[in-house]
Structure formats: C-alpha cells, structure tokens
C-alpha atoms as a PDB file:
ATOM      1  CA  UNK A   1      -5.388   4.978  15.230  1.00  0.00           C
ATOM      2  CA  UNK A   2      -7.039   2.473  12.754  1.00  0.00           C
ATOM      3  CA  UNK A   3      -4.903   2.625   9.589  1.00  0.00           C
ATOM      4  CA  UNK A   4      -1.726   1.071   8.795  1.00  0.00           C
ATOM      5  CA  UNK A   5       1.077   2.114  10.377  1.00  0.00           C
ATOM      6  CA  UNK A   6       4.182   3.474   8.052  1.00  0.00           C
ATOM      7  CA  UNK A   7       7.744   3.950   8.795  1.00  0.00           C
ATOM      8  CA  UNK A   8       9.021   6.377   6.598  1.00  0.00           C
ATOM      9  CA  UNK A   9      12.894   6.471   5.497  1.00  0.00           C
ATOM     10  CA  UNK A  10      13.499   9.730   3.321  1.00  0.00           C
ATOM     11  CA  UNK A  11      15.832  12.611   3.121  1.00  0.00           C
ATOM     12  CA  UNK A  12      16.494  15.344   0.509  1.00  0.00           C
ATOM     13  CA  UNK A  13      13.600  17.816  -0.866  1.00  0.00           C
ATOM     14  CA  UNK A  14      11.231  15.120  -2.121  1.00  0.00           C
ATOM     15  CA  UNK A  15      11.453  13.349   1.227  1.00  0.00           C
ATOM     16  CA  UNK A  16      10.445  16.544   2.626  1.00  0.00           C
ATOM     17  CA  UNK A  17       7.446  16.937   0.173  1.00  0.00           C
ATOM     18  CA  UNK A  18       6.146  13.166   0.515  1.00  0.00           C
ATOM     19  CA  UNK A  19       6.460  13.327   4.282  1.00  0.00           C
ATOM     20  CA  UNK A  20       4.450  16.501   4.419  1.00  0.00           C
ATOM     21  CA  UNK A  21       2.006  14.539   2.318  1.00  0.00           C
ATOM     22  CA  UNK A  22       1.073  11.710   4.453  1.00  0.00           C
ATOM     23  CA  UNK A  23       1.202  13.728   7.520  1.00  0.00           C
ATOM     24  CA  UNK A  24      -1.745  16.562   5.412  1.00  0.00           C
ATOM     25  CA  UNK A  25      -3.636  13.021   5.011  1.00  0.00           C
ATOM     26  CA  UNK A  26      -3.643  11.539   8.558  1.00  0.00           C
ATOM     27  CA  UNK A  27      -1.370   8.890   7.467  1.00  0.00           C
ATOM     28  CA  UNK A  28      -0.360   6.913  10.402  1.00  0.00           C
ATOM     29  CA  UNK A  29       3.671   7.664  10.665  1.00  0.00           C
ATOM     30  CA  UNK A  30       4.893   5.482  13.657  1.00  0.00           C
ATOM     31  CA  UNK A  31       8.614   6.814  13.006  1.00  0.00           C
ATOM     32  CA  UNK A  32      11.095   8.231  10.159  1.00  0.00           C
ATOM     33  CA  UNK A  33      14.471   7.195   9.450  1.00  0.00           C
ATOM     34  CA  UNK A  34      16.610  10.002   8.315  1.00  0.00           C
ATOM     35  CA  UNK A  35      20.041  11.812   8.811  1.00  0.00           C
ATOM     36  CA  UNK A  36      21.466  14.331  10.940  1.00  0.00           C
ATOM     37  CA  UNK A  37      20.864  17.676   9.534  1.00  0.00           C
ATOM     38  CA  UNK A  38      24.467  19.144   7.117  1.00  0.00           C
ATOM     39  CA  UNK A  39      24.330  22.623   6.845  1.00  0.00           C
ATOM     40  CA  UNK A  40      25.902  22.406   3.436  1.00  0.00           C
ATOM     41  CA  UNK A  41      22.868  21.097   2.509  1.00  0.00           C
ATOM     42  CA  UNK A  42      20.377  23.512   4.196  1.00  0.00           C
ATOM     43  CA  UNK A  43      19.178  24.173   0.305  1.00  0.00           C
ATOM     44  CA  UNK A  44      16.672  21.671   1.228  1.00  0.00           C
ATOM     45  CA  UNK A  45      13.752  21.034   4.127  1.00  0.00           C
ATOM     46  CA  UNK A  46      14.822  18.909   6.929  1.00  0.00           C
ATOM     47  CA  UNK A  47      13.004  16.268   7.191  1.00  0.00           C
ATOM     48  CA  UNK A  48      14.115  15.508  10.418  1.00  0.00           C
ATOM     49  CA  UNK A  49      12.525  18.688  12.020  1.00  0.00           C
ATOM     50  CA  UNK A  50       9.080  18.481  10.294  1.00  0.00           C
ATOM     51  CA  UNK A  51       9.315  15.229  11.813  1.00  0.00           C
ATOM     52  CA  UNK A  52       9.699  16.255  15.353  1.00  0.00           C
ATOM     53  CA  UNK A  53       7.383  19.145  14.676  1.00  0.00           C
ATOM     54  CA  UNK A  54       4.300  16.432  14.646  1.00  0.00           C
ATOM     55  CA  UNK A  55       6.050  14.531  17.553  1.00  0.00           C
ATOM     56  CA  UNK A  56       7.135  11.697  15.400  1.00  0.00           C
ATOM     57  CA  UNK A  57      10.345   9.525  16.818  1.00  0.00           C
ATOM     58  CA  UNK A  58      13.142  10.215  14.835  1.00  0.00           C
ATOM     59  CA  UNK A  59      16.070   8.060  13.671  1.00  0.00           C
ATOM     60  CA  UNK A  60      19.166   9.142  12.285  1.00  0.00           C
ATOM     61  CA  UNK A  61      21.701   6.150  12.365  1.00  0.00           C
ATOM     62  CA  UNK A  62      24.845   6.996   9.992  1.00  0.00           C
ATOM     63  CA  UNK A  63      24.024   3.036   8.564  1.00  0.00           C
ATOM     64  CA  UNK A  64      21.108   1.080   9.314  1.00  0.00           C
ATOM     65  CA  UNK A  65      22.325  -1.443  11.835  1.00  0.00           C
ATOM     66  CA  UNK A  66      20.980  -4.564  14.000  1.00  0.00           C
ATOM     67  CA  UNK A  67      20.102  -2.700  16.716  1.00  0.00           C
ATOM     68  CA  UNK A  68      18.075  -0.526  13.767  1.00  0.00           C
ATOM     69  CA  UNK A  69      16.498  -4.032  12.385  1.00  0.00           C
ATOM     70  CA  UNK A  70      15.312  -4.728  16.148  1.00  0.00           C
ATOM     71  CA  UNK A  71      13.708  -1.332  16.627  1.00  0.00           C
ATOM     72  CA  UNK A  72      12.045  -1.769  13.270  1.00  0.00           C
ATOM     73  CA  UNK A  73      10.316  -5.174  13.888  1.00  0.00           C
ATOM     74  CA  UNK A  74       9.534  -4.061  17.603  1.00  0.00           C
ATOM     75  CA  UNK A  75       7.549  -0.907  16.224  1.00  0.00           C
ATOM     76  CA  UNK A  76       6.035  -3.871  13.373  1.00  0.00           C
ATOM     77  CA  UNK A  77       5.117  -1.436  10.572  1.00  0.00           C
ATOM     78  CA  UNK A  78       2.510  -2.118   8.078  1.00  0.00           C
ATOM     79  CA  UNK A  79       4.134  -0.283   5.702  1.00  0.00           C
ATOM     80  CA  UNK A  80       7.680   0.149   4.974  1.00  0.00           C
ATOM     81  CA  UNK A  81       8.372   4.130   2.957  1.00  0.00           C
ATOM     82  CA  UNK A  82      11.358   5.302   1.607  1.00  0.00           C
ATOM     83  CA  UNK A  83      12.002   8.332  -0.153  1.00  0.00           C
ATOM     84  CA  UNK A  84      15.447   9.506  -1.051  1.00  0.00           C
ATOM     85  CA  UNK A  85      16.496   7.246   1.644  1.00  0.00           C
ATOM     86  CA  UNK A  86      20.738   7.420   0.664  1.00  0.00           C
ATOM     87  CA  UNK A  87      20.944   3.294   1.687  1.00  0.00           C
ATOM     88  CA  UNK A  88      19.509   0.600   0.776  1.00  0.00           C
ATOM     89  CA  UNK A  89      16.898  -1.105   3.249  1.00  0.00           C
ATOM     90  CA  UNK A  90      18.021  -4.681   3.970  1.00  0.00           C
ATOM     91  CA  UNK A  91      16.088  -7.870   3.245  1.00  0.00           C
ATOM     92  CA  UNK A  92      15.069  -8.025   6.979  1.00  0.00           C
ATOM     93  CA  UNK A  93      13.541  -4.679   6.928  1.00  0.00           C
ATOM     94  CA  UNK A  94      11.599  -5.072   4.020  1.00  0.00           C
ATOM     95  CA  UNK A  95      10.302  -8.192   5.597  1.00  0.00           C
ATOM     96  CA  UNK A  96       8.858  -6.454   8.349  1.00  0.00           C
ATOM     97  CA  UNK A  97       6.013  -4.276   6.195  1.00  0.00           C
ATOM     98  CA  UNK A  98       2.704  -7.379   5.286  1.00  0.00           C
ATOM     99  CA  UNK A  99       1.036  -4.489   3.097  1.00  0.00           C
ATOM    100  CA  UNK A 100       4.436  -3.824   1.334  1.00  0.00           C
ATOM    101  CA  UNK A 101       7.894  -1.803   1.245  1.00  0.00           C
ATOM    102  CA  UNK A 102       7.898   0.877  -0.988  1.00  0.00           C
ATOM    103  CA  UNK A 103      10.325   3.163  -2.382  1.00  0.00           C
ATOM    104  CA  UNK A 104       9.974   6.608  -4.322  1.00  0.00           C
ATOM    105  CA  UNK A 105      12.636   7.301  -6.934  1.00  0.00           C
ATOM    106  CA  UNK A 106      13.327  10.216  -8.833  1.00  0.00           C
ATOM    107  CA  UNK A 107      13.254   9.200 -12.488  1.00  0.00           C
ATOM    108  CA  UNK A 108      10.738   7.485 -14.910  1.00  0.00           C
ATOM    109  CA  UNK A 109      11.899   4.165 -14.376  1.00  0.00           C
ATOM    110  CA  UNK A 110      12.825   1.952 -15.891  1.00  0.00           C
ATOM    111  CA  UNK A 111      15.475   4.769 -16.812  1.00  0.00           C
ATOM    112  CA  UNK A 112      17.990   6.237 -14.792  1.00  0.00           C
ATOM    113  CA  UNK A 113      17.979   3.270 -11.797  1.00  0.00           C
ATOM    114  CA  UNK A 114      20.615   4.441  -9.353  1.00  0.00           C
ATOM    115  CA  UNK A 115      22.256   7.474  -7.630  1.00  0.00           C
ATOM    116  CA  UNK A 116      21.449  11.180  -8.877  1.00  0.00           C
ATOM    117  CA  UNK A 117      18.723  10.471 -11.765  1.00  0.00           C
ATOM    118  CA  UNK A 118      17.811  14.585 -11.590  1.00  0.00           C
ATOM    119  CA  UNK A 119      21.568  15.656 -12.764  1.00  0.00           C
ATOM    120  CA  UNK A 120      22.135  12.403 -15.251  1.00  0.00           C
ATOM    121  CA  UNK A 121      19.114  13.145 -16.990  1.00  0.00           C
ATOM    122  CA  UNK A 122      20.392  16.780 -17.745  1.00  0.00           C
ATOM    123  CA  UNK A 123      24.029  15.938 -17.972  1.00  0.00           C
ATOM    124  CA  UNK A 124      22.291  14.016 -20.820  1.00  0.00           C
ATOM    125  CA  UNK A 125      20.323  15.836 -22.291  1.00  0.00           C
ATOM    126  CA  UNK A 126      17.390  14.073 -21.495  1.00  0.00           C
ATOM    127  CA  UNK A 127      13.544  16.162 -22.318  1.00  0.00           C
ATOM    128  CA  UNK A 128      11.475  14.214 -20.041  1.00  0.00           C
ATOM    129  CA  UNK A 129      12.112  12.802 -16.642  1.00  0.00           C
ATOM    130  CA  UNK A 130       9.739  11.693 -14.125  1.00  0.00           C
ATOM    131  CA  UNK A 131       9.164  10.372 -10.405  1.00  0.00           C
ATOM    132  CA  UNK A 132       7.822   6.442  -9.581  1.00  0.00           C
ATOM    133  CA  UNK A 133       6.591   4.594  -7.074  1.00  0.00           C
ATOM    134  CA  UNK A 134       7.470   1.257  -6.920  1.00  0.00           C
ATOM    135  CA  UNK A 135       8.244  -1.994  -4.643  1.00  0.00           C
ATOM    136  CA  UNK A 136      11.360  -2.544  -2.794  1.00  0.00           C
ATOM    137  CA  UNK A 137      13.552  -5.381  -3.834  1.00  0.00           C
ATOM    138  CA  UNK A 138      17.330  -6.200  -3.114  1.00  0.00           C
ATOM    139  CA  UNK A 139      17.562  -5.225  -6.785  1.00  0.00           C
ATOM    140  CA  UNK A 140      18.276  -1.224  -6.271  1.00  0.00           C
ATOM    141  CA  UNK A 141      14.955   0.745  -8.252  1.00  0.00           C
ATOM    142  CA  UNK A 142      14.186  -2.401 -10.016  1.00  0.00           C
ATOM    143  CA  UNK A 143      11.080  -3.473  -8.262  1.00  0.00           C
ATOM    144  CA  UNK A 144       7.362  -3.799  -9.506  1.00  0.00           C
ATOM    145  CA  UNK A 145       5.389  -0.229 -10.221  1.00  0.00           C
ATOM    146  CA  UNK A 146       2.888   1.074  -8.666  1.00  0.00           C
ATOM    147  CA  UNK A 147       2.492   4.529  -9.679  1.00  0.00           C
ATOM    148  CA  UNK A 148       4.661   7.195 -12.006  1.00  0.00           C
ATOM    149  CA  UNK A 149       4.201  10.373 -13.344  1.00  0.00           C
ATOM    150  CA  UNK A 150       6.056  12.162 -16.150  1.00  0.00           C
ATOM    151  CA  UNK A 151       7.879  15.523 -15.666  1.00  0.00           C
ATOM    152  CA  UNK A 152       8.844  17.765 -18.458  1.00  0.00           C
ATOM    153  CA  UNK A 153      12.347  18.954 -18.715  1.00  0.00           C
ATOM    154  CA  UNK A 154      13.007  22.632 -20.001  1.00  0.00           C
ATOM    155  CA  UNK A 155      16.031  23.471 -21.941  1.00  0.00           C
ATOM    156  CA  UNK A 156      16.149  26.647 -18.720  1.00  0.00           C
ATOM    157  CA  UNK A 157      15.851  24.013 -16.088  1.00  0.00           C
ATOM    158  CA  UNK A 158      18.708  23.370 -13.418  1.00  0.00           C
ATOM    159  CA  UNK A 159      19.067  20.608 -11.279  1.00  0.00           C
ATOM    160  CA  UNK A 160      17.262  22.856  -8.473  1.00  0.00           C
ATOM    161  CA  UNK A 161      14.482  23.508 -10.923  1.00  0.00           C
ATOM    162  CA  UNK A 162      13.844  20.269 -11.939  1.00  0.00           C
ATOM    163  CA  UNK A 163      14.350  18.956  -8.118  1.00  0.00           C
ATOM    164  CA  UNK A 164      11.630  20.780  -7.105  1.00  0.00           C
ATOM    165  CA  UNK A 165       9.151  19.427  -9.629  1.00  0.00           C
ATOM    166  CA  UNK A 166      10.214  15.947  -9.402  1.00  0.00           C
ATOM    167  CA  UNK A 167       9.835  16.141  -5.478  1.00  0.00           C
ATOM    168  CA  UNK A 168       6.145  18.229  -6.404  1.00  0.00           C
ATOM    169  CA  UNK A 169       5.780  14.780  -9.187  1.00  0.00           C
ATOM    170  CA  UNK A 170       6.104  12.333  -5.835  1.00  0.00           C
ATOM    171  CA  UNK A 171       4.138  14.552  -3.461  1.00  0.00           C
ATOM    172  CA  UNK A 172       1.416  14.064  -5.538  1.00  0.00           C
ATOM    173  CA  UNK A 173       1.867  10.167  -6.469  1.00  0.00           C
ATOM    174  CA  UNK A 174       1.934   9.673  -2.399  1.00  0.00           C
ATOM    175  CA  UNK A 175      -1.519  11.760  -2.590  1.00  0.00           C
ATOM    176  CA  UNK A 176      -2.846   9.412  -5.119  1.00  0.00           C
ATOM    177  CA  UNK A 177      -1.195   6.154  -4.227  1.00  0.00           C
ATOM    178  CA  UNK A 178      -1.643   6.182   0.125  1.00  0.00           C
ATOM    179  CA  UNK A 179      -5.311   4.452  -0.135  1.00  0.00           C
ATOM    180  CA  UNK A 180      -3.704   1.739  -2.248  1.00  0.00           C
ATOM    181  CA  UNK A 181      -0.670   1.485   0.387  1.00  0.00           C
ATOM    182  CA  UNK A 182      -2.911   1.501   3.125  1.00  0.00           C
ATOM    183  CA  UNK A 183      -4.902  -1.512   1.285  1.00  0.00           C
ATOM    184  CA  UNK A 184      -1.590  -3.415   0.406  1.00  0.00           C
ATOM    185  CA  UNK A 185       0.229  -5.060  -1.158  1.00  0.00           C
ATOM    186  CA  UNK A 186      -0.602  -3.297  -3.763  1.00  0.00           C
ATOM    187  CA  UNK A 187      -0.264  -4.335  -7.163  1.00  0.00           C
ATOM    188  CA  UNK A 188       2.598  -3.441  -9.321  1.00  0.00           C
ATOM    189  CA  UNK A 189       3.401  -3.979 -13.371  1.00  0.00           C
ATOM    190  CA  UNK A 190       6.650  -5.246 -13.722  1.00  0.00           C
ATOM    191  CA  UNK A 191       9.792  -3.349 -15.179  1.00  0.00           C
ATOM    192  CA  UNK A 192      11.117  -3.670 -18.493  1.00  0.00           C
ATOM    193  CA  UNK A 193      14.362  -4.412 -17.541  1.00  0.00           C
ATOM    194  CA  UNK A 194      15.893  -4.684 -20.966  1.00  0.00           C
ATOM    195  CA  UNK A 195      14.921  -0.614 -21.112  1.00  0.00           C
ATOM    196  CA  UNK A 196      16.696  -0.049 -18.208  1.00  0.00           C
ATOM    197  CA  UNK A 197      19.664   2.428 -17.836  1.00  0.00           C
ATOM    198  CA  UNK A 198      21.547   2.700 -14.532  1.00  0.00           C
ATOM    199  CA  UNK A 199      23.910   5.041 -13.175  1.00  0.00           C
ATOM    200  CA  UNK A 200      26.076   5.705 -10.391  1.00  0.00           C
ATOM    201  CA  UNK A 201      26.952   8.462  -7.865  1.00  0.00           C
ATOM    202  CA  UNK A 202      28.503  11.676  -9.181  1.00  0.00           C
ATOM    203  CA  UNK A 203      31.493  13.339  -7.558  1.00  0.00           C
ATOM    204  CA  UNK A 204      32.750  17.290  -7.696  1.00  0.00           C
ATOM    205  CA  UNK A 205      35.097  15.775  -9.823  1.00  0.00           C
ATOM    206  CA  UNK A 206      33.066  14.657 -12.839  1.00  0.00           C
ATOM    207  CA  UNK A 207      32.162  18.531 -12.604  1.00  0.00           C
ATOM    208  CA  UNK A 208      35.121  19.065 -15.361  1.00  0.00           C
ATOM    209  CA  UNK A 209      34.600  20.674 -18.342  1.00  0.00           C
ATOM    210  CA  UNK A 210      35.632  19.160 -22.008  1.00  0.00           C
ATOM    211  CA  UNK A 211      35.861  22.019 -24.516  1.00  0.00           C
ATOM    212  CA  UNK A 212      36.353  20.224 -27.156  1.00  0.00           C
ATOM    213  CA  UNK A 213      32.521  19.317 -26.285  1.00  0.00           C
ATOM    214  CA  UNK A 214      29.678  21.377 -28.439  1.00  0.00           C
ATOM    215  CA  UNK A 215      28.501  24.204 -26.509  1.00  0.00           C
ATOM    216  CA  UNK A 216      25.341  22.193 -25.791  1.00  0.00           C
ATOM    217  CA  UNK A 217      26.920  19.498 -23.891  1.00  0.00           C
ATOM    218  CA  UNK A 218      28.654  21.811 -21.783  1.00  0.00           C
ATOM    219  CA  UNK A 219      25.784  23.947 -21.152  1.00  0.00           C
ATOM    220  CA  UNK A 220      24.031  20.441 -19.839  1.00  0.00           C
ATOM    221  CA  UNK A 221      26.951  19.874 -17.316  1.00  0.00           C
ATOM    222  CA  UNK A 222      26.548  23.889 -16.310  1.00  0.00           C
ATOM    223  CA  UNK A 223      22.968  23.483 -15.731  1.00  0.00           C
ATOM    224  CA  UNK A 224      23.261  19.646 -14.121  1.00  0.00           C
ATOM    225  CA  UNK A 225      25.294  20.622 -11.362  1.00  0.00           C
ATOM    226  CA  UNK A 226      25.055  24.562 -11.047  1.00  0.00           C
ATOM    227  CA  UNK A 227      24.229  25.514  -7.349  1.00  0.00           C
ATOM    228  CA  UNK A 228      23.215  23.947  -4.946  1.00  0.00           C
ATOM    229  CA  UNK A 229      25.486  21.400  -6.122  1.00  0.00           C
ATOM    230  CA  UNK A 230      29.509  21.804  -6.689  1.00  0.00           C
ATOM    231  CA  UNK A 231      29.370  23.457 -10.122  1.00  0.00           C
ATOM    232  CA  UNK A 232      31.020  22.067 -13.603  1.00  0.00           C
ATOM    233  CA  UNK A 233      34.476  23.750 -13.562  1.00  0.00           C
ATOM    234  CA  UNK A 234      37.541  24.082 -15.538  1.00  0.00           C
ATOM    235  CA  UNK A 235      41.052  25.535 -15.212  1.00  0.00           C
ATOM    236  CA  UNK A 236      41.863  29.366 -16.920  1.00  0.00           C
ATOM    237  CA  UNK A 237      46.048  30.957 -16.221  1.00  0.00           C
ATOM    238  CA  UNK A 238      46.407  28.117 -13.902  1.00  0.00           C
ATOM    239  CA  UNK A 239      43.379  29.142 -11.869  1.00  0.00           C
ATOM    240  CA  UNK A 240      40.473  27.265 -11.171  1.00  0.00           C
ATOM    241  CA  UNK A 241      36.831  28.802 -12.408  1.00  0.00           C
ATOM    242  CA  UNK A 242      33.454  27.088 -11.017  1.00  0.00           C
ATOM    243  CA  UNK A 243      31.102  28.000 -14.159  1.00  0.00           C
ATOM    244  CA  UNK A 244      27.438  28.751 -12.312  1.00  0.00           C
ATOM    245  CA  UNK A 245      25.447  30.008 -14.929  1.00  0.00           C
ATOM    246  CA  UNK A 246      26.175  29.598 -19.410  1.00  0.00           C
ATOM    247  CA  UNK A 247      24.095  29.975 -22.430  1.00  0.00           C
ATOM    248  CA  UNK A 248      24.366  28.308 -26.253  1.00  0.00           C
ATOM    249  CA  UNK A 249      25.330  30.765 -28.750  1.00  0.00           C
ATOM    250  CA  UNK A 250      24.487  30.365 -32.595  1.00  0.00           C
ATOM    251  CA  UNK A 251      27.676  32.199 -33.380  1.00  0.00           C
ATOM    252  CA  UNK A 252      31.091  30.038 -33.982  1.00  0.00           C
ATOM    253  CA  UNK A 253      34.382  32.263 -33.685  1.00  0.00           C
ATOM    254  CA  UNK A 254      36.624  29.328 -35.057  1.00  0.00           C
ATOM    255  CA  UNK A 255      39.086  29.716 -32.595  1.00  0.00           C
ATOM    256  CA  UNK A 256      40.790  26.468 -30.611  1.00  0.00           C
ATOM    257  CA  UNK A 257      38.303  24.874 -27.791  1.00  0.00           C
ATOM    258  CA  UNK A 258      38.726  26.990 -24.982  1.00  0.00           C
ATOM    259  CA  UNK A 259      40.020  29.885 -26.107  1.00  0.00           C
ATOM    260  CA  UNK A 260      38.568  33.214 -24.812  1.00  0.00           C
ATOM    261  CA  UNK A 261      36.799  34.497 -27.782  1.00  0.00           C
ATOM    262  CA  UNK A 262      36.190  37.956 -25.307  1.00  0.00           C
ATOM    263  CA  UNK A 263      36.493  38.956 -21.444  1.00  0.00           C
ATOM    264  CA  UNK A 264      33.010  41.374 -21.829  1.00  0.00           C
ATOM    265  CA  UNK A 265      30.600  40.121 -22.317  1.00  0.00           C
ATOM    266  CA  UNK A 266      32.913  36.545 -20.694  1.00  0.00           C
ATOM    267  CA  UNK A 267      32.601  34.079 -24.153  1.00  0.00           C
ATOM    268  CA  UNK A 268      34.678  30.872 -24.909  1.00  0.00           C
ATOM    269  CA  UNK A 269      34.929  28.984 -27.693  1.00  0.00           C
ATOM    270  CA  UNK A 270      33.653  25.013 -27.441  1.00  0.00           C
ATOM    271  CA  UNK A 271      33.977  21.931 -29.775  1.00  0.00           C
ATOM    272  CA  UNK A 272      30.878  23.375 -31.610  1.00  0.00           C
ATOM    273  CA  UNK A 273      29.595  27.204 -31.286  1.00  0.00           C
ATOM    274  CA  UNK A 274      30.761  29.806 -28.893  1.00  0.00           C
ATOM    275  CA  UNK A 275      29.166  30.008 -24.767  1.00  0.00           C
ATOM    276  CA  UNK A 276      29.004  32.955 -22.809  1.00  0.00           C
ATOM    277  CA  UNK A 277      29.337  33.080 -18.931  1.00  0.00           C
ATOM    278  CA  UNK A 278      27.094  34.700 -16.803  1.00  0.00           C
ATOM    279  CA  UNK A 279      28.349  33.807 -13.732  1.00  0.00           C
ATOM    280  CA  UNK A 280      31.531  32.430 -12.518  1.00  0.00           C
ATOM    281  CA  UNK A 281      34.176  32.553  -9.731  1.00  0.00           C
ATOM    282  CA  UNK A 282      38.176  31.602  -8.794  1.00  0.00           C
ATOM    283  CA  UNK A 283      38.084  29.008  -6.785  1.00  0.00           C
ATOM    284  CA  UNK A 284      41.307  27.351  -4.705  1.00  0.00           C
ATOM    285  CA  UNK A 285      42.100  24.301  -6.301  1.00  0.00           C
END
C-alpha cells in the first residue's frame, strides 16, 4: 500500500468513530494502541474489536513502555494518531511519525485542555463546545491546530448526548483533515495560550451535590455526569441518593436548601428555585 502508514492510539466513543473513519477511507492503519475491553464501560464501541475485525495488530499495554517505544519505531509510522488515547505519548514516540503526531481532543481548544472536557463544559455551563485536531507536543492539548469544529450545547444535553456529537464533530474533522495528514506535516496555527483553561480528571466523588447551589448549577452537575457516568449524588435520612435525571423549576418554595418541598411529584428546594427529580435511586454508601 502506497500511502502513509498511521498508528492509531484511541479509546472511548470518538476513538471508535475516527477509527471507523480512516478505515471507510483506505487509510493505511499499520496498528492501534488501545486498552483491554471494561465491561463497565461497554456504553461505548470497542475499539479494540473493530480493530481486529479489519485484521489490524492490536496493542493494549496498561502504560506505554520501552518494549512499546521499540515496537513503534520497528513498525516506523508515518503518522502518529491519537484519539482519546488516556496517556500521554512520550517524546520518543512522537519522534517516530516524519509527516507528524497528531492528537484529537474533545473540546474547542484552546479551552478545556486536559481530562474530561465533555462533563467540565456542562458542569459549567458552557453553550458551545467543540472537537480539534491538533499537533502533539509534551505540552498536554497545547500543540499547533490543524483543524476544529464547533458543537452546540443544548440546555437537554447529557454528557452521553453531547459525547456522541463531539465524537460525530472528530469523525468528520478525520474525513476532512486525512489528505492533509497523509501530505504532512501539516500546517498548524498556533494556540492562544493566554485563552487557555485547563482541567483535571473528575472522580465519583466530585459527583456531590451543594444545595445551597441555584437549581441551575445543580441541574449542570445532574446532566454532566448522569449515566453512563457515576451520577451527581447527595445524602437524604442518612441514605445515599444517585440523582439520574432533574429539571429547573421557575417556582421558589422558600424553604432551607435541601429541604423536600414534596415526595410526588419528588421536588427539593436549592440555593435559588425549586428542582424536581425524575429519576433517582438508594445507593450503599
């Protein structure tokens, strides 16, 4: 085969997406770099499998080691891909790719650098969000970019929602972008890094609930890490109750921050105006 060869490091739904991508264009994938398979997260395509469907060799190291670095510069990519890759590619990998290293994040840099930009950006608020292609430096998401696309946030969206049209946002930057990869380096603008905002991982634990937030806030948290992810939470009669599912309401009862205002329909009182609960359940501490 003629064009470039790519090894591709991605995981997650929009690693699924771009992968599918290059291999509906003929791209030349010499080998992907992913993880074992977790069935708590079987929410999302394995990109593991659609690799192996196509015959592709597969990698799954835990942590990208030497012996990794060696089989990299033995298979002496042209191109170096990652996509929701969960580490960050050494020096000596990047190194390895003449035509470029590339990396696909999930915001519309320079915003949101760094782990989980599709539940900060609703956590926040945020009514635009995006997907970008850019180069691969030691510097995480802060390299020159090549392509992005902007993706509009609805005030319905959940992080599920808004993976999937992020991941559809980088599946079709990939469809765009792969002649210029294939022609590399290509050329990149350079980030505004004085515009940048980074942040880190999030835990089950920043799931908790403040009441004494407005009901907007809260509603942001519901909706940032509703299922598949570990749900915003809080604590009710000594029990603990994952909140799945919430909704604003323009009414304000007045009574103290997470007081039941009623059981039926299930409505509490916030910092601000009153939320009702659509879906919940007890969960063991």
């Amino acid at each position: 085969m003629n064009r470039p060869s790519i090894v591709f490091f991605g995981f997650s739904m929009a690693g699924a997406e771009v992968l599918r991508q290059l291999m509906e264009d003929g791209a030349n994938i010499a080998a992907v770099y992913t993880y074992e398979d977790n069935p708590a997260e079987s929410w999302f395509e394995s990109v593991k499998n659609l690799a192996l469907s196509r015959k592709i060799p597969v990698f799954t190291p835990q942590r990208l080691e030497a012996a990794d670095i060696a089989n990299i510069r033995q298979i002496a990519p042209q191109i170096i891909l990652s996509v929701y890759y969960r580490s960050l590619l050494p020096d000596e990998i990047l190194k390895t790719a003449p035509r470029g290293a590339y990396n696909i994040h999930g915001s519309y840099l320079p915003k949101y650098r760094g782990r989980a930009p599709v539940n900060w950006v609703l956590v926040n608020g945020e009514s635009e969000t995006g997907a970008t292609l850019h180069h691969m430096t030691a510097r995480a998401d802060a390299g020159d970019i090549v392509d992005q696309e902007k993706v509009k946030i609805d005030f319905e969206d959940t992080a599920l929602t808004l993976t999937r049209k992020v991941s559809a946002a980088a599946r079709r930057i990939i469809k765009r972008s792969l002649p210029l990869l294939e022609n590399g380096p290509a050329e990149g603008a350079p980030q505004d890094m004085a515009a940048s905002s980074y942040f880190g991982r999030r835990t089950p634990a920043d799931g908790l609930i403040n009441w004494q937030w407005d009901e907007v806030k809260i509603y942001n948290l519901i909706r940032a890490v509703t299922k598949p992810f570990p749900g915003a939470f809080t604590v009710m009669d000594g029990k603990k109750i994952i909140i799945w599912k919430a909704k604003p309401l323009a009414q304000k009862s007045g009574l103290t921050a997470g007081s039941v205002v009623s059981r039926a329909p299930f409505i509490v009182a916030t910092g601000g105006k009153d939320l009702e609960i659509s879906d919940c359940e007890e969960t063991k501490k």
